[in-house]
C-alpha atoms as a PDB file:
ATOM      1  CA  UNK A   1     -87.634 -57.620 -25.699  1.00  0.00           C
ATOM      2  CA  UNK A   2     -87.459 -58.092 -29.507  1.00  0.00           C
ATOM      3  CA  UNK A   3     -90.874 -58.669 -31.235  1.00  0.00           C
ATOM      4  CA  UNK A   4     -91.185 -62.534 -30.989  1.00  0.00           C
ATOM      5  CA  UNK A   5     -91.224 -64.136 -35.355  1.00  0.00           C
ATOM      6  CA  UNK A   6     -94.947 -64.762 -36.103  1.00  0.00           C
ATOM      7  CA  UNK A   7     -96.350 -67.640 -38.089  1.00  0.00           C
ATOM      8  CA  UNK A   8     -99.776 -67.342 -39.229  1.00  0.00           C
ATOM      9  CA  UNK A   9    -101.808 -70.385 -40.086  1.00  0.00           C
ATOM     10  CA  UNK A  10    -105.335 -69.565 -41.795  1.00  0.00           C
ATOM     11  CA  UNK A  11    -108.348 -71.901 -41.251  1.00  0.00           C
ATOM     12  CA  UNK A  12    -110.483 -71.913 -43.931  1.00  0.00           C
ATOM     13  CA  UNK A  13    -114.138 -72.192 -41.895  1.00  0.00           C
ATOM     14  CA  UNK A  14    -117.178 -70.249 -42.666  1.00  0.00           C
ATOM     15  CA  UNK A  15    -118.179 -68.724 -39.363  1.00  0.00           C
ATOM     16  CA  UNK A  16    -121.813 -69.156 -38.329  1.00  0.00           C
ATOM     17  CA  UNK A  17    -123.338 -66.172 -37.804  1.00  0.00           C
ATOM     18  CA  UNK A  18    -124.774 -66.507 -33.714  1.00  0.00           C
ATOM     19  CA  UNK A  19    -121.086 -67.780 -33.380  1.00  0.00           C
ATOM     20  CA  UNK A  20    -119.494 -64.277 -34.711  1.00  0.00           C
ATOM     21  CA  UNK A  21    -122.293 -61.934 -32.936  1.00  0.00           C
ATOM     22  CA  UNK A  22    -121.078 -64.355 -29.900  1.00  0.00           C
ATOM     23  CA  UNK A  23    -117.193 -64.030 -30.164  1.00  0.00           C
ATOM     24  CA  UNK A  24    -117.554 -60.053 -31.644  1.00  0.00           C
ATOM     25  CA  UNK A  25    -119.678 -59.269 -28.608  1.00  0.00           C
ATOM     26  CA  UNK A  26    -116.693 -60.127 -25.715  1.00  0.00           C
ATOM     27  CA  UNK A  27    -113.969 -58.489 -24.153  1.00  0.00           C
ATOM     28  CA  UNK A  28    -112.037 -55.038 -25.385  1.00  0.00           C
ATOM     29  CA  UNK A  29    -109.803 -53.610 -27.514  1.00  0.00           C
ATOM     30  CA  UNK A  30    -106.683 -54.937 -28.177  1.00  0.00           C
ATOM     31  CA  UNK A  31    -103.913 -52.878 -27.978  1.00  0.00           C
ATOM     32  CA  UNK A  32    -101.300 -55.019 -29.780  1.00  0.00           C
ATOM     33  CA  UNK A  33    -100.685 -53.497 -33.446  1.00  0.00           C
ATOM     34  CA  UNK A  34    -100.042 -56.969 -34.516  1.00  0.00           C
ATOM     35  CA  UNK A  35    -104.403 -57.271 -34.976  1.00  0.00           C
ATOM     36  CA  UNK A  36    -107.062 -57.856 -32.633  1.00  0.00           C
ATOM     37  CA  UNK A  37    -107.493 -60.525 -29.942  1.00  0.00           C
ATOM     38  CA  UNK A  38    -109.934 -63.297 -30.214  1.00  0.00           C
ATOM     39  CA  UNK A  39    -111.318 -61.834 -26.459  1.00  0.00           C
ATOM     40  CA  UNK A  40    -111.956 -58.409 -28.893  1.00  0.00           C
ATOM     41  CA  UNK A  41    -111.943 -60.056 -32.493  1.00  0.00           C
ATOM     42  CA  UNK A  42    -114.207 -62.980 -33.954  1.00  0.00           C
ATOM     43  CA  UNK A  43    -111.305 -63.129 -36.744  1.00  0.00           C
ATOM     44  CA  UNK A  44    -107.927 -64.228 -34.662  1.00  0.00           C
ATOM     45  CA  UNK A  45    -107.071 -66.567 -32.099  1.00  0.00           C
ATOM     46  CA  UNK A  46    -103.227 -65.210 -30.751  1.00  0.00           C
ATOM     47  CA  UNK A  47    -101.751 -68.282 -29.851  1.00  0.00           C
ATOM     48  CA  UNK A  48     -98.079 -67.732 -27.808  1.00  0.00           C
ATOM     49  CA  UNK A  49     -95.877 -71.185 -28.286  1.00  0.00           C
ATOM     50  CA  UNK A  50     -92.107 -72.557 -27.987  1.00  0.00           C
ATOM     51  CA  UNK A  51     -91.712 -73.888 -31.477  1.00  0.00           C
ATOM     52  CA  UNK A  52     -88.532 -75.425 -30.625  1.00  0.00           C
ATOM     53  CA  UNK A  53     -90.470 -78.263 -27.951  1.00  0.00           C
ATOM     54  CA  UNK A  54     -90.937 -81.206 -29.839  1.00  0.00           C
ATOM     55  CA  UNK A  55     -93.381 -83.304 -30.112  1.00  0.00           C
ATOM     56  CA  UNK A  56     -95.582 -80.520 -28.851  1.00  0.00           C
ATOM     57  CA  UNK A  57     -94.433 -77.460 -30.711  1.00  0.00           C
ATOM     58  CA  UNK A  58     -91.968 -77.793 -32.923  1.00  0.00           C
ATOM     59  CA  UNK A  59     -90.651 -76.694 -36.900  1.00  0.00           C
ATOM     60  CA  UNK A  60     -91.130 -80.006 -39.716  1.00  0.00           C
ATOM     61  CA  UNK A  61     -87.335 -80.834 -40.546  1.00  0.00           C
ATOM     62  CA  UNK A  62     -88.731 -81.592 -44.068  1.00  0.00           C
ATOM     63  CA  UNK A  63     -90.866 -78.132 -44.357  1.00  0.00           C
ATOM     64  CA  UNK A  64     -89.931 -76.203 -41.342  1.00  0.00           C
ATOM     65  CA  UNK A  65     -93.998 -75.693 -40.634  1.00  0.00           C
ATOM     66  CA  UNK A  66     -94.391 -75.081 -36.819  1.00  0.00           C
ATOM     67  CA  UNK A  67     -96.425 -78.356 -36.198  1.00  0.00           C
ATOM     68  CA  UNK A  68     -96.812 -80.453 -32.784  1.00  0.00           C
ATOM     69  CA  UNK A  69     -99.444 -81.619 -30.511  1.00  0.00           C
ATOM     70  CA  UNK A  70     -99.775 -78.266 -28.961  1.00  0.00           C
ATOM     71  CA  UNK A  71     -99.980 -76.701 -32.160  1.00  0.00           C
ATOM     72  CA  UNK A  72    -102.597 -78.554 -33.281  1.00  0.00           C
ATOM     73  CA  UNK A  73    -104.583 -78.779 -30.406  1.00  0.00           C
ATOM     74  CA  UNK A  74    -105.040 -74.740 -30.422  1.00  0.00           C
ATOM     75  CA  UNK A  75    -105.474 -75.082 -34.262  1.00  0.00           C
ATOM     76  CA  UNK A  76    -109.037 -77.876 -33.409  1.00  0.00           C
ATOM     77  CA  UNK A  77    -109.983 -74.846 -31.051  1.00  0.00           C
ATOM     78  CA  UNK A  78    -109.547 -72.413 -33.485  1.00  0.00           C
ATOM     79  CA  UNK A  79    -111.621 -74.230 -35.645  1.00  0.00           C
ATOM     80  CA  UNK A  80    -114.043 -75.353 -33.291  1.00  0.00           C
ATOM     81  CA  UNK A  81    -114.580 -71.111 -32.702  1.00  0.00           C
ATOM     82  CA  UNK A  82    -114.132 -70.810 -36.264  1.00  0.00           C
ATOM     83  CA  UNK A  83    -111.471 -68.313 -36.027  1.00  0.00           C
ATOM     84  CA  UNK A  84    -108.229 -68.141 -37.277  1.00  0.00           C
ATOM     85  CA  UNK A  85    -105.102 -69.024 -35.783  1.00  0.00           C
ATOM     86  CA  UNK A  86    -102.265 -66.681 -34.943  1.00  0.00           C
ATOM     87  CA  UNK A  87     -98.642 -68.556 -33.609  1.00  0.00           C
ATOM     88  CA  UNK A  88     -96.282 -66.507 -31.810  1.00  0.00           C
ATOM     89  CA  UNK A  89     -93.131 -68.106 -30.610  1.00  0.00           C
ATOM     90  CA  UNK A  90     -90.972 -66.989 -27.995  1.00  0.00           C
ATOM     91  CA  UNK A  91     -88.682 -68.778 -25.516  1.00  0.00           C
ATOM     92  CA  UNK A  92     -90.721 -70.195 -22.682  1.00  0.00           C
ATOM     93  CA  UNK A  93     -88.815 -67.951 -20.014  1.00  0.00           C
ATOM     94  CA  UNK A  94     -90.613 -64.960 -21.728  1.00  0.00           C
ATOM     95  CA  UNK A  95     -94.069 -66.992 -22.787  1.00  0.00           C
ATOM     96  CA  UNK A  96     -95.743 -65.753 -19.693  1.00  0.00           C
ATOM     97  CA  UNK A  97     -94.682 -62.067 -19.873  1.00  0.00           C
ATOM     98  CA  UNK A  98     -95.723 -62.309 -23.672  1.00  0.00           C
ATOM     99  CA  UNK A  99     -99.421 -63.059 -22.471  1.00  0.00           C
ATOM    100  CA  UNK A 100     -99.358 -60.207 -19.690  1.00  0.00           C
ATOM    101  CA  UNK A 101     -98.177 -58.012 -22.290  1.00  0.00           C
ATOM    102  CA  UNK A 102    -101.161 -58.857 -24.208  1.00  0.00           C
ATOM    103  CA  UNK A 103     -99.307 -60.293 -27.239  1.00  0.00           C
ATOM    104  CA  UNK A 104    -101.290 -63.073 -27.270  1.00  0.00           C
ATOM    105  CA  UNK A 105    -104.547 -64.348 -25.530  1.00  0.00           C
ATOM    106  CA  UNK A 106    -103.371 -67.881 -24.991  1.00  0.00           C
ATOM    107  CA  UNK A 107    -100.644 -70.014 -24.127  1.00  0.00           C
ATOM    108  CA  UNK A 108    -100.326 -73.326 -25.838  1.00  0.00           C
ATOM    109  CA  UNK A 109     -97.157 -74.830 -24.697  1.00  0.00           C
ATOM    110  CA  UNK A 110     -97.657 -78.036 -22.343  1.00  0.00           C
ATOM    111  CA  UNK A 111     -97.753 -75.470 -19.027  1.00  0.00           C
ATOM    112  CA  UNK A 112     -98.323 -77.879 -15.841  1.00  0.00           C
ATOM    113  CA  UNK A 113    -101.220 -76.761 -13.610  1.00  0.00           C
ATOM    114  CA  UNK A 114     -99.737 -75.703 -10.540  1.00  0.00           C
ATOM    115  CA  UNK A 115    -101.562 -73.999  -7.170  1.00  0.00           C
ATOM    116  CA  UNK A 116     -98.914 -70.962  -7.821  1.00  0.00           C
ATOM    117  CA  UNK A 117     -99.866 -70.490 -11.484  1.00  0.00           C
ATOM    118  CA  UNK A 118    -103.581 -70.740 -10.510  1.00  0.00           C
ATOM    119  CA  UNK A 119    -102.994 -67.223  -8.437  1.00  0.00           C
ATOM    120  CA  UNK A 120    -101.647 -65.616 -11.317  1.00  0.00           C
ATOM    121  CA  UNK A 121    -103.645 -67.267 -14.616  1.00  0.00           C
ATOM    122  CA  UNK A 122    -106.635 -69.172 -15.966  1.00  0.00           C
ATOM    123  CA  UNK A 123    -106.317 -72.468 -17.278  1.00  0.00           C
ATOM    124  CA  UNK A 124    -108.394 -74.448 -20.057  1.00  0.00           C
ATOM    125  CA  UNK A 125    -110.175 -78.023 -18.915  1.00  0.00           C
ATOM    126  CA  UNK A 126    -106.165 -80.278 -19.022  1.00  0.00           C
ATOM    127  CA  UNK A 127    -105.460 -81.490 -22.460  1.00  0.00           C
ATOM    128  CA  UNK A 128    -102.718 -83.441 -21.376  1.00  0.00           C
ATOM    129  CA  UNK A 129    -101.759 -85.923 -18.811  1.00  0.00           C
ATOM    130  CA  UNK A 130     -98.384 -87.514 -17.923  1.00  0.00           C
ATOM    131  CA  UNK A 131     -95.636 -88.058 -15.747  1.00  0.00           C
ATOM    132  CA  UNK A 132     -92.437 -85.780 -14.789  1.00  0.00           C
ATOM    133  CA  UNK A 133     -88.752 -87.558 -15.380  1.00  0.00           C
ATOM    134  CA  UNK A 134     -85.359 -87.189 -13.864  1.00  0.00           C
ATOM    135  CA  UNK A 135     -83.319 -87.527 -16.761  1.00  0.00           C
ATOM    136  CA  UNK A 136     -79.315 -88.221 -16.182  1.00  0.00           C
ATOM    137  CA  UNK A 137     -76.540 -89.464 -18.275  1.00  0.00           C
ATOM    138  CA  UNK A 138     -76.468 -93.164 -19.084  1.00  0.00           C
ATOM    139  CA  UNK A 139     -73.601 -94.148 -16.612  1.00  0.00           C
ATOM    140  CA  UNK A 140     -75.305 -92.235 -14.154  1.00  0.00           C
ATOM    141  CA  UNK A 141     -76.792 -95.040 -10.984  1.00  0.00           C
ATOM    142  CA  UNK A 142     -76.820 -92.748  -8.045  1.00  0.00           C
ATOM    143  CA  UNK A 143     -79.986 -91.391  -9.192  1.00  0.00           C
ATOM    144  CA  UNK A 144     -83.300 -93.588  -8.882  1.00  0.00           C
ATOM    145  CA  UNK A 145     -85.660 -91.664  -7.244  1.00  0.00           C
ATOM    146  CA  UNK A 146     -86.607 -87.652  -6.970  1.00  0.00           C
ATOM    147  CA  UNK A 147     -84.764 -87.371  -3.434  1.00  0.00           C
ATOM    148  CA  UNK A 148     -81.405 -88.706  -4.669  1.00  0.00           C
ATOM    149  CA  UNK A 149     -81.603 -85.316  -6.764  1.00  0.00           C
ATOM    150  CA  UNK A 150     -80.493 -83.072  -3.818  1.00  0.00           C
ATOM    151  CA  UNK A 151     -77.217 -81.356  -4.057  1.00  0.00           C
ATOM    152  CA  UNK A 152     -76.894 -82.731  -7.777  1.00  0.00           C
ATOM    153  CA  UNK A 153     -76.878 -79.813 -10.382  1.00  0.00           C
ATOM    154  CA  UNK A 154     -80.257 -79.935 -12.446  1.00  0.00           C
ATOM    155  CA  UNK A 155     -80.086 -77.857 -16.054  1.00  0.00           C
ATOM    156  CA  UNK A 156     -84.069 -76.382 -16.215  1.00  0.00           C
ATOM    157  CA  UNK A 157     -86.058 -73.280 -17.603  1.00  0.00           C
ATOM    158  CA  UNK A 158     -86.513 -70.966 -14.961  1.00  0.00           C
ATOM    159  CA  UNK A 159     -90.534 -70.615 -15.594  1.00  0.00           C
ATOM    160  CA  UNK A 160     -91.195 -74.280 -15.980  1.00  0.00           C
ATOM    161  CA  UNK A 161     -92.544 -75.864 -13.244  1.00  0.00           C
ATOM    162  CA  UNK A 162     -90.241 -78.817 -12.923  1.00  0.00           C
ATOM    163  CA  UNK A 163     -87.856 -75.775 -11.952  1.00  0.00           C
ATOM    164  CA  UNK A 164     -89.780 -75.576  -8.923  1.00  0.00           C
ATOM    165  CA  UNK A 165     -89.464 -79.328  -8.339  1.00  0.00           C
ATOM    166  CA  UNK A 166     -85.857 -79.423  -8.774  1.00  0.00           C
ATOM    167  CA  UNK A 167     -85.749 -76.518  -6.533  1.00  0.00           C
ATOM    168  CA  UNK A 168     -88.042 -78.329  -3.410  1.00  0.00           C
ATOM    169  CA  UNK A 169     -86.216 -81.408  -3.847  1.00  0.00           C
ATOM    170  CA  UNK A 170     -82.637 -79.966  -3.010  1.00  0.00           C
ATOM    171  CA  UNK A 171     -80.979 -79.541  -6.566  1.00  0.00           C
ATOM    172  CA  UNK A 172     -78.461 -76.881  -7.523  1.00  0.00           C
ATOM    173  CA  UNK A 173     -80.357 -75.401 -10.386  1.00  0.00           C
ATOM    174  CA  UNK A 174     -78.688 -74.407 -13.221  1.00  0.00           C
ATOM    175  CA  UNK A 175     -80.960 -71.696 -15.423  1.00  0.00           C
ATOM    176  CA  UNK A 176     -81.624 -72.778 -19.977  1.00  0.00           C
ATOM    177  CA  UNK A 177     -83.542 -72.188 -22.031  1.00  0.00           C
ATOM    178  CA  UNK A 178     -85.297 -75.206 -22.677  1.00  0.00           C
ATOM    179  CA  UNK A 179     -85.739 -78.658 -23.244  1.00  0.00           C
ATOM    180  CA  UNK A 180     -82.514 -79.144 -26.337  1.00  0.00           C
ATOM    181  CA  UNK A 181     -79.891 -76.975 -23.981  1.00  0.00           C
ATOM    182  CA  UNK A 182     -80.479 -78.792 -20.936  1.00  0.00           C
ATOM    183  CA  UNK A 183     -79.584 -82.399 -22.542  1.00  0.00           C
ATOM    184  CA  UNK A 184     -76.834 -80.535 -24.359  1.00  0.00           C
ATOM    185  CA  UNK A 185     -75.372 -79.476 -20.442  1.00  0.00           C
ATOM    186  CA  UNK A 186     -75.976 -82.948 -19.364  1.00  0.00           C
ATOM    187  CA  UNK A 187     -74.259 -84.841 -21.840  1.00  0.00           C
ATOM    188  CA  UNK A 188     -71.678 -82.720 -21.567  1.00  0.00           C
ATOM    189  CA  UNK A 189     -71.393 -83.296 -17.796  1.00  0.00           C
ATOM    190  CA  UNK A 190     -71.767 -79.956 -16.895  1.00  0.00           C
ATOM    191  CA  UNK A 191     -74.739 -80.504 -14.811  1.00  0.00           C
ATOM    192  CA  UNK A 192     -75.776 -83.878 -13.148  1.00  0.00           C
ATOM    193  CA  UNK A 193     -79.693 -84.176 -14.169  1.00  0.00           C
ATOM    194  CA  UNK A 194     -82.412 -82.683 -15.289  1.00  0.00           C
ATOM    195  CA  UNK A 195     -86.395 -82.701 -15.021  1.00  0.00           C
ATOM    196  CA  UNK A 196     -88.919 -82.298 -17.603  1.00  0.00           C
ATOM    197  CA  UNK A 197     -91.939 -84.683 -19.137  1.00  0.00           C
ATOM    198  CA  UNK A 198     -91.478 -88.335 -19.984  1.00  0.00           C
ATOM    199  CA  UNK A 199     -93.109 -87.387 -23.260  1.00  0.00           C
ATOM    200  CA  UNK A 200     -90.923 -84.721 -24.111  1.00  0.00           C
ATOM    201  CA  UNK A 201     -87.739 -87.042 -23.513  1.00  0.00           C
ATOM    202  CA  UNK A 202     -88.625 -90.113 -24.939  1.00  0.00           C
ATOM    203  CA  UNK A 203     -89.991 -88.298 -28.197  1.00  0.00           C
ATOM    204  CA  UNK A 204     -86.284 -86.908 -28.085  1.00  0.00           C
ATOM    205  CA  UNK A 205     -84.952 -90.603 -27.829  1.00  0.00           C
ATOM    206  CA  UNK A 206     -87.324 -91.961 -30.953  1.00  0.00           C
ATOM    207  CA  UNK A 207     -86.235 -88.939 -32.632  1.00  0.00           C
ATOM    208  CA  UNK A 208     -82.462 -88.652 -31.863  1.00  0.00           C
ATOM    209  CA  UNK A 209     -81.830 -92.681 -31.045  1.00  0.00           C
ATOM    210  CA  UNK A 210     -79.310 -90.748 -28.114  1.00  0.00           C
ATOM    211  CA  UNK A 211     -78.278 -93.706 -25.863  1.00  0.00           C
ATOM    212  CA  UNK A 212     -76.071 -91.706 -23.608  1.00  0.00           C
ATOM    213  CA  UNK A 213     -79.050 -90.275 -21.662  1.00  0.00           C
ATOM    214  CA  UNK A 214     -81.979 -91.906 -19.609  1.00  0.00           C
ATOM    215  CA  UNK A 215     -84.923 -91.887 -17.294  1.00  0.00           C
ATOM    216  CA  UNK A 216     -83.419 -92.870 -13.843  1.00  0.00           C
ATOM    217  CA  UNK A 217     -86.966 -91.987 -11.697  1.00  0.00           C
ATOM    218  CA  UNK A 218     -90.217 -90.945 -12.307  1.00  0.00           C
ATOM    219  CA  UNK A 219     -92.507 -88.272 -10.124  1.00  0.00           C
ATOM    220  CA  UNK A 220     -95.666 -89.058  -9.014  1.00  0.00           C
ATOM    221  CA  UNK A 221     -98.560 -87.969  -8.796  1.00  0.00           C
ATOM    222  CA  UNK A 222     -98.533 -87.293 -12.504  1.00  0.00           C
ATOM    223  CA  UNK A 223     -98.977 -83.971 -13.950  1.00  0.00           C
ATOM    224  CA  UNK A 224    -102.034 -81.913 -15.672  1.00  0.00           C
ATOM    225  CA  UNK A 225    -101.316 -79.647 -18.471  1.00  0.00           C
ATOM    226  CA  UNK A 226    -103.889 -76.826 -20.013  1.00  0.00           C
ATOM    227  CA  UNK A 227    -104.137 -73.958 -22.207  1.00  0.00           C
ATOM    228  CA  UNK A 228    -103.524 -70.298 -19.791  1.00  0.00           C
ATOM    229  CA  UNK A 229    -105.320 -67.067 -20.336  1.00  0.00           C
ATOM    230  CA  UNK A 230    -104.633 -64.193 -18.621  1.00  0.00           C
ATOM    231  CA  UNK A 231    -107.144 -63.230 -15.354  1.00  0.00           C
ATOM    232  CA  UNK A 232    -109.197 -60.863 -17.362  1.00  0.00           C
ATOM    233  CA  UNK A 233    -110.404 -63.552 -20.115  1.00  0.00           C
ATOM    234  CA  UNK A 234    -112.532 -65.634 -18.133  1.00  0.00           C
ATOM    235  CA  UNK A 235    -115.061 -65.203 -21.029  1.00  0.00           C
ATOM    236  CA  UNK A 236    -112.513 -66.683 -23.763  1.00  0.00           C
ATOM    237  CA  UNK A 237    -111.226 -69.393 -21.515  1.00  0.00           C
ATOM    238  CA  UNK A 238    -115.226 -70.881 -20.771  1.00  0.00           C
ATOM    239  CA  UNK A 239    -115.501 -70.813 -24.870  1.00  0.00           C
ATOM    240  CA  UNK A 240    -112.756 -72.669 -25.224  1.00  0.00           C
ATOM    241  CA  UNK A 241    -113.120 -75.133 -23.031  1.00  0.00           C
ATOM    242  CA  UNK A 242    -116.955 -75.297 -24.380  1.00  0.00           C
ATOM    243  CA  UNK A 243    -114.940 -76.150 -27.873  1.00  0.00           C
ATOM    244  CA  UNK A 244    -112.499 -78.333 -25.818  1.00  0.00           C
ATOM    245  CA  UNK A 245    -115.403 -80.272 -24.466  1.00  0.00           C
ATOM    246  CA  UNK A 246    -116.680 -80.774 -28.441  1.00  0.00           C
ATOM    247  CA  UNK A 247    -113.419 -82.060 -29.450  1.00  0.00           C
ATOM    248  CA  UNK A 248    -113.167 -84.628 -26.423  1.00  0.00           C
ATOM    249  CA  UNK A 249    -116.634 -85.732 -27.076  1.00  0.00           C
ATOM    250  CA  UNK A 250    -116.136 -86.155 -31.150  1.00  0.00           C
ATOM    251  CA  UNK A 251    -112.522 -87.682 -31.020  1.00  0.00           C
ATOM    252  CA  UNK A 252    -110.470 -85.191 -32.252  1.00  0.00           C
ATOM    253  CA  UNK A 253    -108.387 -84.670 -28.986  1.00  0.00           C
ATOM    254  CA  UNK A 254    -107.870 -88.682 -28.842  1.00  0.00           C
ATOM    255  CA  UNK A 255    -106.880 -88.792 -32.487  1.00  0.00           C
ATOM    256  CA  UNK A 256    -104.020 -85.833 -32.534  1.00  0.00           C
ATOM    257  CA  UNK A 257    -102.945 -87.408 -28.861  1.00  0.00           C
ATOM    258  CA  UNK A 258    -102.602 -90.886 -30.887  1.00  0.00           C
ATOM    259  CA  UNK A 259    -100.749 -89.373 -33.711  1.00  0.00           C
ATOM    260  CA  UNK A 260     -97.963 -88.304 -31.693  1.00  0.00           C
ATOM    261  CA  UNK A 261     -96.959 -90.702 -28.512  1.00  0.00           C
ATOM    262  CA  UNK A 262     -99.271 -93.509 -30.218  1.00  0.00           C
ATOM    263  CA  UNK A 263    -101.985 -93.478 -27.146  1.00  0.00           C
ATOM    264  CA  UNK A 264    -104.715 -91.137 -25.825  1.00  0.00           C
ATOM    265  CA  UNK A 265    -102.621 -88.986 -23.741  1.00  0.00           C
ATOM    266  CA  UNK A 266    -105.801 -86.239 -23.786  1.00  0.00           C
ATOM    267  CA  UNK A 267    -106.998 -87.530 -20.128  1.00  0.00           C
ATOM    268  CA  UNK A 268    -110.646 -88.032 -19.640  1.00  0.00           C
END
């Protein structure tokens, strides 16, 4: 796999002392030449992301800055830790192999909770909660609930979990790379749906004003998502959700959450 592009975004905090004895004193070396971990390092947070997953992670049209609600969610934790804050980006069909390769401690990417996931990762305290969609073309009416997907071809990423629903519920899938391909197949009729989060798709619509797709159902219960750490960082993941915790309680979660879909989307 090709080295994934890096962009680095410095925080400019002044790290209390018991706070650097605390985050110097965890974990091991880091074997990635890129720099140390933040589970070895008080200086870096390595933060793997999409960057093409808008509104959570995402490039500025106007200054092509990786920005989104991910983004700056694992920025207020860097802070919070007062370290800095190291962005990898990567496709999300190689985000998870990226962590297990150790060339990043963290995944910031809206990743759903799931019971298999839990077997394999650690997750932060959800930062996010909403609702999967079945999205189909605008002419489409066969579709209005999750069953009506089976036998229909569904365009999803092969690591996402709404892969898995699309799978249980009887769809053909039909592997991308993310979020912008899969619309791209649907519009052009080359598969019949596809599932993903309502806030993903109707940040797509504001953005993009594209009429010729649509919600046709929605999947309950709704969906949890969290920042995942490898097994082995149990000691990073309980300090960030400690700094988590501080950002719920102060507002800061609620007030990037409102910035971007215009409500507290943070959960509890």
């Amino acid at each position: 796999m090709n080295p994934e592009p890096t962009v680095r975004i410095r925080l400019s905090v002044t790290i209390p002392l018991a706070t650097a004895l605390l985050l110097t004193s965890c974990g091991g070396d880091s074997g990635d030449a890129g720099g140390g971990s933040a589970s070895g390092s008080a200086d870096v947070l390595r933060v793997g992301t999409e960057g093409t997953y808008a509104p959570f992670s995402f490039h500025d049209p106007s200054s092509n800055e990786l920005t989104g609600y991910d983004v700056e969610v694992a920025q207020a934790v860097g802070a919070e830790l007062g370290t800095e804050v190291e962005f990898s980006e990567t496709q999300f069909d190689a985000i998870f192999a990226g962590l297990e390769a150790d060339r990043y401690d963290v995944i910031a990417n809206q990743v759903t909770i799931t019971p298999e996931r839990e077997e394999k990762y650690l997750f932060s305290a959800p930062y996010t909660v909403s609702n999967g969609v079945v999205i189909t073309r605008a002419d489409e009416d066969s579709v209005r609930s999750l069953a009506d997907v089976k036998g229909k071809r569904s365009a999803q990423s092969s690591t996402s979990s709404f892969f898995e629903v699309a799978t249980e519920a009887g769809a053909q899938v039909e592997p991308v790379e993310g979020f912008t391909q899969a619309i791209t197949l649907l519009k052009q009729g080359r598969v019949d749906v596809t599932i993903n989060d309502s806030l993903a798709f109707l940040e797509y619509q504001k953005t993009t004003g594209d009429e010729d797709v649509k919600i046709a159902a929605e999947i309950d219960p709704p969906s949890e998502q969290a920042l995942v750490f490898r097994k082995d960082s149990a000691d990073l993941r309980d300090r960030v959700d400690d700094a988590m915790e501080a950002l719920r309680a102060d507002g800061t979660l609620a007030r990037i959450s409102e910035k971007y879909f215009g409500e507290d989307v943070s959960g509890e």
